[in-house]
C-alpha atoms as a PDB file:
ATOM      1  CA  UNK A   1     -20.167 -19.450  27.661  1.00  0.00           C
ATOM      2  CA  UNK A   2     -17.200 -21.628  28.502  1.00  0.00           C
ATOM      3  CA  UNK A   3     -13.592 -20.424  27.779  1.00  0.00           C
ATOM      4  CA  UNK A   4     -12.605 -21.783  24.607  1.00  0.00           C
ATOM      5  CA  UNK A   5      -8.957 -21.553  22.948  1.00  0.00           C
ATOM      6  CA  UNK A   6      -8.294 -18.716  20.788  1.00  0.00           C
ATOM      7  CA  UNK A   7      -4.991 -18.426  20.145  1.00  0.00           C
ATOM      8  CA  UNK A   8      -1.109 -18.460  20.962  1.00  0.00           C
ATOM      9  CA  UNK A   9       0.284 -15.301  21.740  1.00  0.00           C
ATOM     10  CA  UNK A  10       4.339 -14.364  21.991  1.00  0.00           C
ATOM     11  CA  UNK A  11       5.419 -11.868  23.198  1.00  0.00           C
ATOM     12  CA  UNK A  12       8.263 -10.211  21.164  1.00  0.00           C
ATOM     13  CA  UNK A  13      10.194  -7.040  20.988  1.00  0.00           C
ATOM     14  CA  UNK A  14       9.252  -7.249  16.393  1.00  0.00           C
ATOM     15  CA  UNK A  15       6.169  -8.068  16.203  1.00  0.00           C
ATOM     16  CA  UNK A  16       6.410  -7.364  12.232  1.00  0.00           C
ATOM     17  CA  UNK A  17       9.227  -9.437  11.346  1.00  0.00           C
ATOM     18  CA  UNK A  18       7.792 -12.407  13.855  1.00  0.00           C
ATOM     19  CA  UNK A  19       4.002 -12.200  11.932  1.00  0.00           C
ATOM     20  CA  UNK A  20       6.277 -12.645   9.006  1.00  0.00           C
ATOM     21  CA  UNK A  21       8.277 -15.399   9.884  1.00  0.00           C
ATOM     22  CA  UNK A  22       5.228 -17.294  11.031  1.00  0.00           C
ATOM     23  CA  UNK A  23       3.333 -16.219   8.172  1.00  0.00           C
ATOM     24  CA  UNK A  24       5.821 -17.510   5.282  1.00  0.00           C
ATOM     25  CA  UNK A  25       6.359 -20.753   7.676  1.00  0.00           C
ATOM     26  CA  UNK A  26       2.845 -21.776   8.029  1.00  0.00           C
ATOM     27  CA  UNK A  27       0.935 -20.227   4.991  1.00  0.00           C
ATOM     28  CA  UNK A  28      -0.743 -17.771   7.217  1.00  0.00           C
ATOM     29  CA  UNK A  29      -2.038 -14.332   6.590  1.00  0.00           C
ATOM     30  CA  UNK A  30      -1.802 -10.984   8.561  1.00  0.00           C
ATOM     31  CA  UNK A  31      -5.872 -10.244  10.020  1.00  0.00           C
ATOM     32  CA  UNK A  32      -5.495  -7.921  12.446  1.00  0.00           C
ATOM     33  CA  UNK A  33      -2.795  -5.015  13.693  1.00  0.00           C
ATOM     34  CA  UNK A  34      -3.713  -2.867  16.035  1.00  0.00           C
ATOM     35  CA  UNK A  35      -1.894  -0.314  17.913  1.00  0.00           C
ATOM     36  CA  UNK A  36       0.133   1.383  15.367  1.00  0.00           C
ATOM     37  CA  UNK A  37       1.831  -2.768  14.760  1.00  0.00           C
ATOM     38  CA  UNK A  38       1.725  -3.475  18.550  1.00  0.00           C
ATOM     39  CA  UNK A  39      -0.792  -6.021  18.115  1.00  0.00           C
ATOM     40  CA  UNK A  40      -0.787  -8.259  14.854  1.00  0.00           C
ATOM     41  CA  UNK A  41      -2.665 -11.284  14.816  1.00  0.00           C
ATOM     42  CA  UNK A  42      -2.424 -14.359  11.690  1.00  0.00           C
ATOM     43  CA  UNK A  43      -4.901 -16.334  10.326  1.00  0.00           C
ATOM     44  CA  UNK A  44      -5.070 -19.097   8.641  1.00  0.00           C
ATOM     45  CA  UNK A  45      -7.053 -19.068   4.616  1.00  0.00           C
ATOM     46  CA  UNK A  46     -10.545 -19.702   5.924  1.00  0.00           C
ATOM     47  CA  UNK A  47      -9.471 -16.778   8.639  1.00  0.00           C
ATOM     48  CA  UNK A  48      -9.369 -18.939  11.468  1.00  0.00           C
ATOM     49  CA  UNK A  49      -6.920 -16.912  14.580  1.00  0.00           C
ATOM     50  CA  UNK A  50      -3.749 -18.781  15.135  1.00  0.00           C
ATOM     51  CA  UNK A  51      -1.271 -16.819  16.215  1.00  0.00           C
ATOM     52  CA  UNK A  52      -0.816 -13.396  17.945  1.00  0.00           C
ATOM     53  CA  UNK A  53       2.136 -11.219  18.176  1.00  0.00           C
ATOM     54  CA  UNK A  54       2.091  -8.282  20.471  1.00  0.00           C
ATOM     55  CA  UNK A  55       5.340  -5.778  21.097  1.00  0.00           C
ATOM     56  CA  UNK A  56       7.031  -6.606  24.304  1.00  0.00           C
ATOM     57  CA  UNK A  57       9.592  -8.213  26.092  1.00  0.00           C
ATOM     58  CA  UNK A  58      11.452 -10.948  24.730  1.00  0.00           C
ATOM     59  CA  UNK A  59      10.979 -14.062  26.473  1.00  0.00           C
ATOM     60  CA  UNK A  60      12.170 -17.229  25.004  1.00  0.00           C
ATOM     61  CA  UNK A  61      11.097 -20.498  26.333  1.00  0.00           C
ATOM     62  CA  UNK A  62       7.804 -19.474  27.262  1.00  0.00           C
ATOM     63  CA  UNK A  63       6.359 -21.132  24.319  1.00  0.00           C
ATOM     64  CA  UNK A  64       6.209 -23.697  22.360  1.00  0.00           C
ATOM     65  CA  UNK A  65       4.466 -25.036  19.098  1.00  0.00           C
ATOM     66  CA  UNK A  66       4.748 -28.337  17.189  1.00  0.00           C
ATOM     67  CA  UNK A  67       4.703 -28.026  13.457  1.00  0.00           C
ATOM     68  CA  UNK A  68       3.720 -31.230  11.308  1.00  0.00           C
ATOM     69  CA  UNK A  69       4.651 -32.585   7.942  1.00  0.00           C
ATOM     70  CA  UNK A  70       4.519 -35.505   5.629  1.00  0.00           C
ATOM     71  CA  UNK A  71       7.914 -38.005   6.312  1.00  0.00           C
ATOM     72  CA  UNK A  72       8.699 -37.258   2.873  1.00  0.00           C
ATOM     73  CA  UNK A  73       8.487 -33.958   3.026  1.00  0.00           C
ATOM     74  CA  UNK A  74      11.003 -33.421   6.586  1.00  0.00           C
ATOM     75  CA  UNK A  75      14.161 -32.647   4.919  1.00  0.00           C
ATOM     76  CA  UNK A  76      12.711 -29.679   2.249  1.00  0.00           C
ATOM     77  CA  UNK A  77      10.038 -28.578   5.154  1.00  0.00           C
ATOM     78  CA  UNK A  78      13.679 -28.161   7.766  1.00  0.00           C
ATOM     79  CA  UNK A  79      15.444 -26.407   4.753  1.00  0.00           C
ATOM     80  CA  UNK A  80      12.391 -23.587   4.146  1.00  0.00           C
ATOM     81  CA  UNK A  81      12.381 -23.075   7.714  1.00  0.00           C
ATOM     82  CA  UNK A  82      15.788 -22.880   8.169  1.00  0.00           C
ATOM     83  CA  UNK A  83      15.755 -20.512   4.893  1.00  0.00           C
ATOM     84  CA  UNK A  84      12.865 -18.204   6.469  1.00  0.00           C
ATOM     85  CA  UNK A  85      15.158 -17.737   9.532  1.00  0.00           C
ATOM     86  CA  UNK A  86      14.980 -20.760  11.996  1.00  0.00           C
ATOM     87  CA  UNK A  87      17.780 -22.359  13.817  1.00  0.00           C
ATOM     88  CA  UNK A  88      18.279 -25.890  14.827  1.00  0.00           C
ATOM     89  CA  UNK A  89      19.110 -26.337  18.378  1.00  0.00           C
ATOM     90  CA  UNK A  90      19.735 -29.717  18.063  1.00  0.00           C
ATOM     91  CA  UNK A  91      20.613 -31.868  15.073  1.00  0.00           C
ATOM     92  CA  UNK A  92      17.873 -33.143  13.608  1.00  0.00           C
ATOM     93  CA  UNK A  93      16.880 -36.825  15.224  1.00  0.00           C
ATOM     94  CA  UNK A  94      14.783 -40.091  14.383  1.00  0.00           C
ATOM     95  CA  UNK A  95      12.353 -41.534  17.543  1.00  0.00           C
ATOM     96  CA  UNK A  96      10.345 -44.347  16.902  1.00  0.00           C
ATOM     97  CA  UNK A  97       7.281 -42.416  16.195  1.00  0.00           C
ATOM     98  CA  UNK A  98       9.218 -40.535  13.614  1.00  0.00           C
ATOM     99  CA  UNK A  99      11.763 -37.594  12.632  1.00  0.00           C
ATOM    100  CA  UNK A 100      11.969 -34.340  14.832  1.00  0.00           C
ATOM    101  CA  UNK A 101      13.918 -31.298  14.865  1.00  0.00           C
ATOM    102  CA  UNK A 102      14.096 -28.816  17.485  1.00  0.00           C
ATOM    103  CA  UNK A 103      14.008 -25.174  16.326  1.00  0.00           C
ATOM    104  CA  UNK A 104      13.937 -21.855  17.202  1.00  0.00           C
ATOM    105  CA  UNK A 105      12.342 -18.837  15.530  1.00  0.00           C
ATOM    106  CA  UNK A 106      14.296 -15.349  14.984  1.00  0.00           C
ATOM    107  CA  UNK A 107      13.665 -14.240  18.065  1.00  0.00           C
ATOM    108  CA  UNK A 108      14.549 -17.390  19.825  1.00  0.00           C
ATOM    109  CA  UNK A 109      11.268 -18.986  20.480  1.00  0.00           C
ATOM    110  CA  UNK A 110      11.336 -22.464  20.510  1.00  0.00           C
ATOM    111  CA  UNK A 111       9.347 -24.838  18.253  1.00  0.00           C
ATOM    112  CA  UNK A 112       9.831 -28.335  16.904  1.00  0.00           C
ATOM    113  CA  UNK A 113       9.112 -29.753  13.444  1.00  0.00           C
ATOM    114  CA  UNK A 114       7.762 -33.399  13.316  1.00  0.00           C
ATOM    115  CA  UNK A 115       7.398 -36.188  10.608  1.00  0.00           C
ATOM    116  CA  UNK A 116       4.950 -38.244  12.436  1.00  0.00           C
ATOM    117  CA  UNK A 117       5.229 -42.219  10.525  1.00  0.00           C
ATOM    118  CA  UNK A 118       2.026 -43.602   9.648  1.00  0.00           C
ATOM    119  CA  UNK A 119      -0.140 -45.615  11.799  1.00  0.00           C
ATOM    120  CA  UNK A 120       1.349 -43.556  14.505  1.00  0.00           C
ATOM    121  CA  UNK A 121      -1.297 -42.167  16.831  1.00  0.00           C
ATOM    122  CA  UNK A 122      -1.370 -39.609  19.766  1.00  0.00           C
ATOM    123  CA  UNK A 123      -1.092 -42.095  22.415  1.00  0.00           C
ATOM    124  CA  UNK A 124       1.644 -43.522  20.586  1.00  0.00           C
ATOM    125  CA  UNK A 125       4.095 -39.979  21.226  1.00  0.00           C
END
């Protein structure tokens, strides 16, 4: 069997209130915990493995995610974040394959929200 992706994993001293933040961000629900909450992974509704939290140093910059919504949508999606707990490192910016904003969870993890325009394809970023 080949190695296939299964999932991105921070490391973070809260595992709990990081599953959470992640959770409420990206409509995700708590699947596994393991360890007495040293382990907790989130899935997504069809229980799909995205993201893993396990109880450990803090180290910030060693990971990063891109989040994606609708151009319409940028401006109410940066406000929930922002609401849940995210910070903007940088003010939110337009690039000519759309709007981003650089973030960073609770814990300081870095992670950028984009507003892709349409017609706008991979090889395009």
């Amino acid at each position: 069997m080949a190695t296939t992706f299964d999932l991105v994993t921070i490391d973070t001293p809260s595992p709990d209130a990081l599953s959470r933040f992640w959770s409420a961000a990206l409509d995700l629900r708590e699947s596994e915990r393991e360890d007495g909450g040293r382990w907790i992974v989130v899935s997504d509704v069809l229980g799909v493995r995205r993201l893993g939290f396990q109880r450990g140093p803090h180290r910030p910059g060693g990971t990063h995610l891109d989040l994606t919504c609708g151009v319409d949508e940028f401006a109410d999606e940066l406000a929930r974040l922002q609401s849940l707990g995210a910070r903007l490192v940088h003010e939110p910016r337009s690039e000519p394959y759309g709007s981003i904003a650089n973030l960073v969870d609770p814990d300081g993890n870095a992670f950028d929200l984009c507003a892709y325009l349409p017609g706008i394809s991979d090889s395009g970023r």
